[in-house]
N, C-alpha and C. Protein backbone atom coordinates (compact mmCIF):
# COMPACT_ATOMS: atom_id res chain seq x y z
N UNK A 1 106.19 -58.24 20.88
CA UNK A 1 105.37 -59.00 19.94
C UNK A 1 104.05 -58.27 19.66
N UNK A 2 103.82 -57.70 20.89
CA UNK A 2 101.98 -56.97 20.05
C UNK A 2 102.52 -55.76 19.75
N UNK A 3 103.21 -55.40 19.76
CA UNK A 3 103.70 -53.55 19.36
C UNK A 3 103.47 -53.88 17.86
N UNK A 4 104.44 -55.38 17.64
CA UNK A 4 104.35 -55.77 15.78
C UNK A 4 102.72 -56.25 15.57
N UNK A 5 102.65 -56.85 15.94
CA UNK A 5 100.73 -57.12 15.78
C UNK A 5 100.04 -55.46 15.31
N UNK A 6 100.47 -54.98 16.45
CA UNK A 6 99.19 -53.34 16.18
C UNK A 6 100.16 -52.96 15.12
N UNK A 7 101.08 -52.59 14.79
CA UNK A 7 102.35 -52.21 13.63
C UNK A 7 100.89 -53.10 12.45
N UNK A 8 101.33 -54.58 12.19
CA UNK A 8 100.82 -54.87 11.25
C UNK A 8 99.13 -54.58 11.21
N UNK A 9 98.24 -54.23 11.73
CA UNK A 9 97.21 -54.03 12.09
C UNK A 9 97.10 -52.51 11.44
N UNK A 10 97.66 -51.59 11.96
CA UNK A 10 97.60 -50.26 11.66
C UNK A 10 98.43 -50.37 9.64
N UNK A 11 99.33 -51.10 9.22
CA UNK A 11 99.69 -50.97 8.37
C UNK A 11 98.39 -51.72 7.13
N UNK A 12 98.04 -52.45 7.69
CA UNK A 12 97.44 -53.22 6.75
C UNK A 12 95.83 -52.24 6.42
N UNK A 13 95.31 -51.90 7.69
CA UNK A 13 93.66 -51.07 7.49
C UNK A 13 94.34 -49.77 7.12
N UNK A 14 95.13 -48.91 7.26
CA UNK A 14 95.27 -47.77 7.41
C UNK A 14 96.52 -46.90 6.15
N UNK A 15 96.77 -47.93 4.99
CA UNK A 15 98.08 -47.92 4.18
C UNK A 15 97.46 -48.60 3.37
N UNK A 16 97.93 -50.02 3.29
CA UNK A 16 97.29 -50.97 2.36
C UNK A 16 96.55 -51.03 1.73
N UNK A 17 94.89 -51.29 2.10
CA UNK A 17 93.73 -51.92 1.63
C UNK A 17 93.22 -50.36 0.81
N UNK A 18 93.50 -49.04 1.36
CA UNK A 18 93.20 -47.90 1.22
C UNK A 18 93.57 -48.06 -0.28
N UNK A 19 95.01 -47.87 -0.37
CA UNK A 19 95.93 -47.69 -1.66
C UNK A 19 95.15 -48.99 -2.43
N UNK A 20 95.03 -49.70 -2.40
CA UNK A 20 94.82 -50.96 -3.26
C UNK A 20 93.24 -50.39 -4.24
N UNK A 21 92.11 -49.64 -2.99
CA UNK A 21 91.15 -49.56 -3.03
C UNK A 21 90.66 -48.31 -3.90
N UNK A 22 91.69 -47.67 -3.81
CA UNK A 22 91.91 -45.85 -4.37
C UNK A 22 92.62 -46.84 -6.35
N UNK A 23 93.54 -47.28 -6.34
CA UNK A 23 94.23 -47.75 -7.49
C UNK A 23 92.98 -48.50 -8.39
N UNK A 24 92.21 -49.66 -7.50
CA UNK A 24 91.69 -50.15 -8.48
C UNK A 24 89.57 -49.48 -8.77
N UNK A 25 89.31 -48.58 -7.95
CA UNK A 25 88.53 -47.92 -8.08
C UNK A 25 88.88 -46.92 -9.30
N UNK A 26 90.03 -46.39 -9.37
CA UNK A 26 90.27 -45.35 -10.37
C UNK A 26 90.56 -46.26 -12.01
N UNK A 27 90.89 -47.70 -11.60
CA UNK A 27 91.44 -48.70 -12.87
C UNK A 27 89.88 -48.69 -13.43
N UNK A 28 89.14 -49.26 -12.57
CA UNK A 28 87.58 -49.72 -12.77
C UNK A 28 86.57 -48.25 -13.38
N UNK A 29 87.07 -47.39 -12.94
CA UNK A 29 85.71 -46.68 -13.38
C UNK A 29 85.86 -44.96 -14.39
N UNK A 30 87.64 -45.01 -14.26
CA UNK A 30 88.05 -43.92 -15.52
C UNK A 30 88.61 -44.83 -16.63
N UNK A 31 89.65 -45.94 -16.27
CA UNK A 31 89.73 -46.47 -17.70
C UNK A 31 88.93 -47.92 -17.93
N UNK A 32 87.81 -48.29 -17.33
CA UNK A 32 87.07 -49.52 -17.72
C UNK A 32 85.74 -48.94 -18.20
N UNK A 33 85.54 -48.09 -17.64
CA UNK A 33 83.66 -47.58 -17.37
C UNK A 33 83.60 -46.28 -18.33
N UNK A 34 84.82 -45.52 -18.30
CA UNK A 34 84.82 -44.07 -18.63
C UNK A 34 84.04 -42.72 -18.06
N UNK A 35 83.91 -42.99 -16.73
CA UNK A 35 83.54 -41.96 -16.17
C UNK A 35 84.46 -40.72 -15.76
N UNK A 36 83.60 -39.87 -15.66
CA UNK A 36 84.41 -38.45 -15.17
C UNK A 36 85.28 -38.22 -14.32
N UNK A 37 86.71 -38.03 -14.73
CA UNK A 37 87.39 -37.99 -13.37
C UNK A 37 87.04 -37.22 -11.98
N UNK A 38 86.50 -35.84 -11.91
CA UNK A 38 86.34 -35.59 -10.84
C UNK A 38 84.85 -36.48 -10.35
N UNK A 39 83.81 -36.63 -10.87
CA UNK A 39 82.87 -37.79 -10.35
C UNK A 39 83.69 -38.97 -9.48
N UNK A 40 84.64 -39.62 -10.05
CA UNK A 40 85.71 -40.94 -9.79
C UNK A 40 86.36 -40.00 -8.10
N UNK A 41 87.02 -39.00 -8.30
CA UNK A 41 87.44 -38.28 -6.94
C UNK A 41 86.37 -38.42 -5.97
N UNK A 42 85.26 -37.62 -6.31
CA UNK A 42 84.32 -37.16 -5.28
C UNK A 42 83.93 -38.58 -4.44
N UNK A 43 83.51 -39.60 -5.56
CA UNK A 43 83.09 -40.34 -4.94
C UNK A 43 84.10 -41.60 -4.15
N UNK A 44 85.12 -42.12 -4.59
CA UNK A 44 86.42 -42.71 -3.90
C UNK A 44 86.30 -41.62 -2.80
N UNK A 45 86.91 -40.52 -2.90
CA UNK A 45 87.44 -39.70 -1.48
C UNK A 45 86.22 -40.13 -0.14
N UNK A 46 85.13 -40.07 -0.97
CA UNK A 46 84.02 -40.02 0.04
C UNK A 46 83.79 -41.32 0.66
N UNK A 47 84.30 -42.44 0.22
CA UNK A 47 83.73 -43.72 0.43
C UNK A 47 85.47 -44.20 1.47
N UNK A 48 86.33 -43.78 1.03
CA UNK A 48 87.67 -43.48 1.95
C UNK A 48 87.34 -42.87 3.09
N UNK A 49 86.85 -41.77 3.15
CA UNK A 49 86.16 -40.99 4.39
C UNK A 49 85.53 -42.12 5.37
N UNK A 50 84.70 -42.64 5.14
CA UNK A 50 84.05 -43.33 5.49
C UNK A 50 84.74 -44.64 5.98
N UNK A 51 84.87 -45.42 5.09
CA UNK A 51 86.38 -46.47 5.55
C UNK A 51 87.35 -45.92 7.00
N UNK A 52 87.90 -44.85 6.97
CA UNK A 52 88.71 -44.42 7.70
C UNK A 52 88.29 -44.04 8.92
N UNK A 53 86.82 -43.68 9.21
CA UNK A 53 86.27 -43.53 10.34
C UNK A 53 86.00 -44.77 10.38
N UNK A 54 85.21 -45.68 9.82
CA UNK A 54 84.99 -46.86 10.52
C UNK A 54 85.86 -48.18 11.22
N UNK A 55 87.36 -47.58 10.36
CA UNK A 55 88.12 -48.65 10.42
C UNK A 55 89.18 -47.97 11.83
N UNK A 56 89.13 -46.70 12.26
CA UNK A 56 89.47 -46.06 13.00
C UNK A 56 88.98 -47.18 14.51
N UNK A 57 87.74 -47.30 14.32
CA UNK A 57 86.66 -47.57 15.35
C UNK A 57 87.14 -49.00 15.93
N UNK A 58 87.45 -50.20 14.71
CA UNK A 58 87.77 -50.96 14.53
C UNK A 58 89.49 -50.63 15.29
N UNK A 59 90.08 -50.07 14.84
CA UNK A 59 91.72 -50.57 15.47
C UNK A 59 91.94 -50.07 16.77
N UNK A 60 90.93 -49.28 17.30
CA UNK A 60 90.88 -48.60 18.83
C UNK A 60 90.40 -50.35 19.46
N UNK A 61 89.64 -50.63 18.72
CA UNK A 61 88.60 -52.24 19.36
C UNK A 61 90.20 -53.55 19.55
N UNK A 62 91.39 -53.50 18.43
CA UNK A 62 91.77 -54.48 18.79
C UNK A 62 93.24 -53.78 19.28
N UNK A 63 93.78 -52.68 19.05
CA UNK A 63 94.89 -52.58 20.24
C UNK A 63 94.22 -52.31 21.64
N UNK A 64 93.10 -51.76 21.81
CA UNK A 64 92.92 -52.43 23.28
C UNK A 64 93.03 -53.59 23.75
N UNK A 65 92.45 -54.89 22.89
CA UNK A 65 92.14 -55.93 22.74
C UNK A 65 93.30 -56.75 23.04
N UNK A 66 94.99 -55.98 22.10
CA UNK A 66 96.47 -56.79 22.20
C UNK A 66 96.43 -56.19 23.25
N UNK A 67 96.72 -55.06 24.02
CA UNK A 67 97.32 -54.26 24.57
C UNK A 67 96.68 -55.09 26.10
N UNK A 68 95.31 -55.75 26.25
CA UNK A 68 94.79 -56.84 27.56
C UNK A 68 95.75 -57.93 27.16
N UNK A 69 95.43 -58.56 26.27
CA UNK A 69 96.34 -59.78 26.10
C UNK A 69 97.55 -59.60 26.62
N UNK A 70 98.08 -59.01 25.85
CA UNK A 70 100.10 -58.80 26.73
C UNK A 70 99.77 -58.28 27.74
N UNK A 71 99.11 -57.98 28.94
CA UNK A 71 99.11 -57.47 30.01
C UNK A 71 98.60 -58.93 30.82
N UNK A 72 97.65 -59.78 29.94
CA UNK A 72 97.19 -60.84 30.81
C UNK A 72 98.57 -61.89 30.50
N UNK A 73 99.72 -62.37 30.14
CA UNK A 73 100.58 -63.05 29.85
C UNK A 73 101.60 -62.69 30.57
C-alpha cells in the first residue's frame, strides 16, 4: 500500500503538475501574450528547475514519512 502512495506521490509532483505547468505556460504566454519563444523556454525551464529541486526536498520529506508509517503498523 505505501509503495502505491510514494508511486502516486512521485507521479503526481514529478510527471504531472510539471507537464500541465510547461503546456499551459507555453498556451498563456506564446499564443495568449505573444511573447518570444525562446524568452517562454528560458524562463519555464528555469522556474521547472526550481520546482524540481524544491519538490525533490518535499518527496524525500514524505516517503520517509510512508516509509515510518508502514514500519509503525
Amino acid at each position: 500500500m505505501m509503495n502505491r502512495m510514494t508511486e502516486l506521490y512521485f507521479n503526481g509532483l514529478f510527471i504531472v503538475f510539471p507537464i500541465l505547468f510547461l503546456f499551459s505556460s507555453f498556451l498563456w504566454k506564446i499564443v495568449i501574450r505573444s511573447y518570444d519563444v525562446f524568452e517562454v523556454i528560458t524562463d519555464t525551464l528555469s522556474i521547472i528547475a526550481i520546482y524540481y529541486f524544491l519538490m525533490s526536498c518535499v518527496f524525500i520529506f514524505l516517503s520517509n514519512r510512508t516509509s515510518k508509517d508502514g514500519e509503525n503498523n
